[in-house]
PDB file of N, CA and C in Angstrom:
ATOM      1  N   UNK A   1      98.285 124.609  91.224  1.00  0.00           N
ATOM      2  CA  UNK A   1      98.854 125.736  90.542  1.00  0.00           C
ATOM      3  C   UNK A   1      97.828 126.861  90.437  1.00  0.00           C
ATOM      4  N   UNK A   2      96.707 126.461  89.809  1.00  0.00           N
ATOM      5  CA  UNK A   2      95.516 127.419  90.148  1.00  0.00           C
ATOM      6  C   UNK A   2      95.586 128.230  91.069  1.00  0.00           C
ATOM      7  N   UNK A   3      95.714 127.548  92.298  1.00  0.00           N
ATOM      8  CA  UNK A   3      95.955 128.328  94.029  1.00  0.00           C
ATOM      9  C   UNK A   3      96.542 128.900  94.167  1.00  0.00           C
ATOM     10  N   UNK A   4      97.343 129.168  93.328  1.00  0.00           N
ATOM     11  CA  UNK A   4      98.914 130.210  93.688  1.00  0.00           C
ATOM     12  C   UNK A   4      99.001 131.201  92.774  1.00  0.00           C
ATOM     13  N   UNK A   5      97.666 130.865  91.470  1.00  0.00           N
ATOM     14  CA  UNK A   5      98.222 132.004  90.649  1.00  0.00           C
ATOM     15  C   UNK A   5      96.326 133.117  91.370  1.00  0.00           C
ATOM     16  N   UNK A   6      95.439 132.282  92.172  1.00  0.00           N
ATOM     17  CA  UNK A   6      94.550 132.880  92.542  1.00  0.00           C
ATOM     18  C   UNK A   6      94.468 134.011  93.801  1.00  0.00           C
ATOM     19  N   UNK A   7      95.895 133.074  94.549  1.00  0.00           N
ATOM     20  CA  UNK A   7      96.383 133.488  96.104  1.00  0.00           C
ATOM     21  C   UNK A   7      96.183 135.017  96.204  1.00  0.00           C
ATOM     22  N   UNK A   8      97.006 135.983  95.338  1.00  0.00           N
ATOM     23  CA  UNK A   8      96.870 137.445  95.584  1.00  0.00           C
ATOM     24  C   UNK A   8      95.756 138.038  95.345  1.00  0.00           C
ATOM     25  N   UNK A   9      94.375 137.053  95.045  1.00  0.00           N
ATOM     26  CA  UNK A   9      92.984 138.168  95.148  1.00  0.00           C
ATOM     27  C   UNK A   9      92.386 137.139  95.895  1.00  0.00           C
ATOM     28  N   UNK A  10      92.427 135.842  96.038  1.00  0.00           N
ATOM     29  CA  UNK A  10      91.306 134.889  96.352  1.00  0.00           C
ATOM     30  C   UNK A  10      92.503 134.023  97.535  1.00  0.00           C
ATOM     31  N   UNK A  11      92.474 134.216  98.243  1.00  0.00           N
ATOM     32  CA  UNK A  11      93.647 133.632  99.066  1.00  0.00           C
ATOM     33  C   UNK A  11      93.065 132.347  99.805  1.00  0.00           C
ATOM     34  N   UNK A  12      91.557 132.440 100.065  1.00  0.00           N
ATOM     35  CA  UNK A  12      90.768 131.402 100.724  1.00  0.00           C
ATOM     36  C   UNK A  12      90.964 130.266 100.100  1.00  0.00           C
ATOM     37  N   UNK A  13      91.229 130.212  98.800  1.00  0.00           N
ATOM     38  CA  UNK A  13      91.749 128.651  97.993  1.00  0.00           C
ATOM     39  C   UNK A  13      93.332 128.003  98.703  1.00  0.00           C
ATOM     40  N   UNK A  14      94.159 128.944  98.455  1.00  0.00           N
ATOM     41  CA  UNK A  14      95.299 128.219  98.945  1.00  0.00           C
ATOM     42  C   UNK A  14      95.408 128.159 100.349  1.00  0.00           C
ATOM     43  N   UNK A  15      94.931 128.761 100.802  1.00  0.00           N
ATOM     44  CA  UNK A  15      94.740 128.334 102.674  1.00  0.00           C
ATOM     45  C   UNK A  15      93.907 126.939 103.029  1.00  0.00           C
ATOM     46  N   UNK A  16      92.575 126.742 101.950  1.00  0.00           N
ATOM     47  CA  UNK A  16      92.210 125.729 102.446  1.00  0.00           C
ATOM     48  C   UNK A  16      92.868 124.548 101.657  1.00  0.00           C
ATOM     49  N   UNK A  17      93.379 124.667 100.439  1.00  0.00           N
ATOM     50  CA  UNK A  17      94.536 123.617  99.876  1.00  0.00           C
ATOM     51  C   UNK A  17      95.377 123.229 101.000  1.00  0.00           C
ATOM     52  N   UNK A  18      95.882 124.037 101.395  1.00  0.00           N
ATOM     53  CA  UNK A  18      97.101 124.046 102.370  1.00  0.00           C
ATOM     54  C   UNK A  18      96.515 123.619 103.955  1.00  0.00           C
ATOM     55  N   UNK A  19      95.821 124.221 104.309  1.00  0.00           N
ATOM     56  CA  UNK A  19      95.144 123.569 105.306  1.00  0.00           C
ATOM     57  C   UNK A  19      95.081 122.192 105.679  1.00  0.00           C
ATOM     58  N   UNK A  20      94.974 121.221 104.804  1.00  0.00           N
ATOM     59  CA  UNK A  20      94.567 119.477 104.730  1.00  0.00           C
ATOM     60  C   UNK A  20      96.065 119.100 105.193  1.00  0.00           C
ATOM     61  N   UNK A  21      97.162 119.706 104.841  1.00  0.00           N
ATOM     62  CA  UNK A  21      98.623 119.118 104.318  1.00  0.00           C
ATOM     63  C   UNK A  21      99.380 119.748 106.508  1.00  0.00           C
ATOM     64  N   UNK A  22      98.523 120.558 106.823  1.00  0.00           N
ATOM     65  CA  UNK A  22      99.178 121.650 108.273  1.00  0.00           C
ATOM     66  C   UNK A  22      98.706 121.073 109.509  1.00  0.00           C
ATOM     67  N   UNK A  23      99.364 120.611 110.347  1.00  0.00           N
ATOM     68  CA  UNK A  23      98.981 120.867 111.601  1.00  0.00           C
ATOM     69  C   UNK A  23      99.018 121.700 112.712  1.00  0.00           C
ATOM     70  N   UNK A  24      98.385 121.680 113.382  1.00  0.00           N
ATOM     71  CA  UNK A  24      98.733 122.337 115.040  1.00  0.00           C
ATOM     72  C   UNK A  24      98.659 121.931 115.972  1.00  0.00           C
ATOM     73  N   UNK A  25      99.446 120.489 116.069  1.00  0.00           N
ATOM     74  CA  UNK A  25     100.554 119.987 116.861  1.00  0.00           C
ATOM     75  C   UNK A  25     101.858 120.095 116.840  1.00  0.00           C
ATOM     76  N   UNK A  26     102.929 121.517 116.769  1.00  0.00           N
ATOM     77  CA  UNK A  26     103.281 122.263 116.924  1.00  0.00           C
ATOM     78  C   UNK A  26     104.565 122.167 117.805  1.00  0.00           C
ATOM     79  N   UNK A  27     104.212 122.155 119.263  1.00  0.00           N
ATOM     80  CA  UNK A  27     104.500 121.596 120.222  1.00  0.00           C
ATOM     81  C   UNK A  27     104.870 119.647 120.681  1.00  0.00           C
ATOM     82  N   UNK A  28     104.651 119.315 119.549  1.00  0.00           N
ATOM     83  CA  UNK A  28     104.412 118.099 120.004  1.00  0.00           C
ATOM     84  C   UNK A  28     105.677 116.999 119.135  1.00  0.00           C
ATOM     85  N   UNK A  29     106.106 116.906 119.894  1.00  0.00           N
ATOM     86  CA  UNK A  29     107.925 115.859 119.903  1.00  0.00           C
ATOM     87  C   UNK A  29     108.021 114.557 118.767  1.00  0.00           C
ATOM     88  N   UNK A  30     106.592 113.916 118.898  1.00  0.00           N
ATOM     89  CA  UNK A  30     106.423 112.764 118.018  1.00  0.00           C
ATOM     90  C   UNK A  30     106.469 113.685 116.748  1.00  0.00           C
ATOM     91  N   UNK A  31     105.415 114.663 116.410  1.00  0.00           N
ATOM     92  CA  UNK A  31     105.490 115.330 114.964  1.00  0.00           C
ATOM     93  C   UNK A  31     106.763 115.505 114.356  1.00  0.00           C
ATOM     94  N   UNK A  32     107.265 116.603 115.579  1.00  0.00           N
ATOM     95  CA  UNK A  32     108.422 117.174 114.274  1.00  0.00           C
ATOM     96  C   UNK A  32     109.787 116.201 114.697  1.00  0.00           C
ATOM     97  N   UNK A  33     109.508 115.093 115.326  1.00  0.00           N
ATOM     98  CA  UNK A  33     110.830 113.565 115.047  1.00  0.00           C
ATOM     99  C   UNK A  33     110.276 112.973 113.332  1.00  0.00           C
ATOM    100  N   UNK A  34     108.829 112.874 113.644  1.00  0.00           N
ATOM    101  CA  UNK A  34     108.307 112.194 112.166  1.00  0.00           C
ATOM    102  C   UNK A  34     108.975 113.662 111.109  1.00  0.00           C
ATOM    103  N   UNK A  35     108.530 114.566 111.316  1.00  0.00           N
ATOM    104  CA  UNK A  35     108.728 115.369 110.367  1.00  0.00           C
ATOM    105  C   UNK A  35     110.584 115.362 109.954  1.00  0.00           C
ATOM    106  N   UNK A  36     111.101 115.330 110.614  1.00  0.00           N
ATOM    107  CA  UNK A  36     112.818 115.135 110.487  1.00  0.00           C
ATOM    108  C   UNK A  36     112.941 113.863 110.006  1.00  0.00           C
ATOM    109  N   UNK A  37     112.411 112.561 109.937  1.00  0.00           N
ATOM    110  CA  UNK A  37     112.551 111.607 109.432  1.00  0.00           C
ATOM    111  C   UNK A  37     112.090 111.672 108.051  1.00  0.00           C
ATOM    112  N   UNK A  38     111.154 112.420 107.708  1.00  0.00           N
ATOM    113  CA  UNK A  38     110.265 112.435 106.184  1.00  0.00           C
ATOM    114  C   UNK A  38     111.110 113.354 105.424  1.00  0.00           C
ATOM    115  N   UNK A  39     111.850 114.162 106.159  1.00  0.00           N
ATOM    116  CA  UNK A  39     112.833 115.408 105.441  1.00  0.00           C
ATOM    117  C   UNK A  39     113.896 114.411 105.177  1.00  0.00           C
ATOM    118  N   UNK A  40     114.823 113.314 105.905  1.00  0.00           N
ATOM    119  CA  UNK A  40     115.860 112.356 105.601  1.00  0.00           C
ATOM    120  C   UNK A  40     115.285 111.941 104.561  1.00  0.00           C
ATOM    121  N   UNK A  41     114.585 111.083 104.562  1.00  0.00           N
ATOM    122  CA  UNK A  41     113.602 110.536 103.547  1.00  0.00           C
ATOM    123  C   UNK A  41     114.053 111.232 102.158  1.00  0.00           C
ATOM    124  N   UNK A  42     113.122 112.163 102.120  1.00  0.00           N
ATOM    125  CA  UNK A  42     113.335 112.792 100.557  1.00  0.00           C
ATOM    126  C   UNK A  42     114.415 113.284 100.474  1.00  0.00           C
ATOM    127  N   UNK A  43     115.359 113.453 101.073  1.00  0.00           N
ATOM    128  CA  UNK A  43     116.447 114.141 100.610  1.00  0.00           C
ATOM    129  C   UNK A  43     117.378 112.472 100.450  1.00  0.00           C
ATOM    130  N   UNK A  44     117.233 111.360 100.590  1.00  0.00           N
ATOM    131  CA  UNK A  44     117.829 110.140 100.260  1.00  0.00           C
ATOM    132  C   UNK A  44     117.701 109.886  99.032  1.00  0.00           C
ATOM    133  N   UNK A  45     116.428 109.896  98.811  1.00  0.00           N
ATOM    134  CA  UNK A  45     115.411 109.346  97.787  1.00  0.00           C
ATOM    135  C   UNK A  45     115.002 110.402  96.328  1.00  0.00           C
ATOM    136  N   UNK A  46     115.704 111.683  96.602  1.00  0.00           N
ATOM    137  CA  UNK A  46     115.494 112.789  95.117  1.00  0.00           C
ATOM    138  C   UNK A  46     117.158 113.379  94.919  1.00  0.00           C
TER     139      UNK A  46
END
């Protein structure tokens, strides 16, 4: 929460928060199948 209320002067916090959680495999078929499975997922499960 910090990160977001720092974002509009200090933006280097929530980029590197966010950074750990991002990839850039992008392009790549296995990711966004996992990523469509983790979206089923929580939308089962909340």
């Amino acid at each position: 929460m910090n990160a977001m209320m720092q974002s509009p002067t200090k933006s280097s916090v929530l980029k590197t928060l966010l950074g750990k959680a991002l990839t850039t495999k992008i392009n790549d078929r296995e990711m966004f199948m996992k990523g469509i499975d983790y979206s089923y997922y929580y939308e089962e499960n909340n």
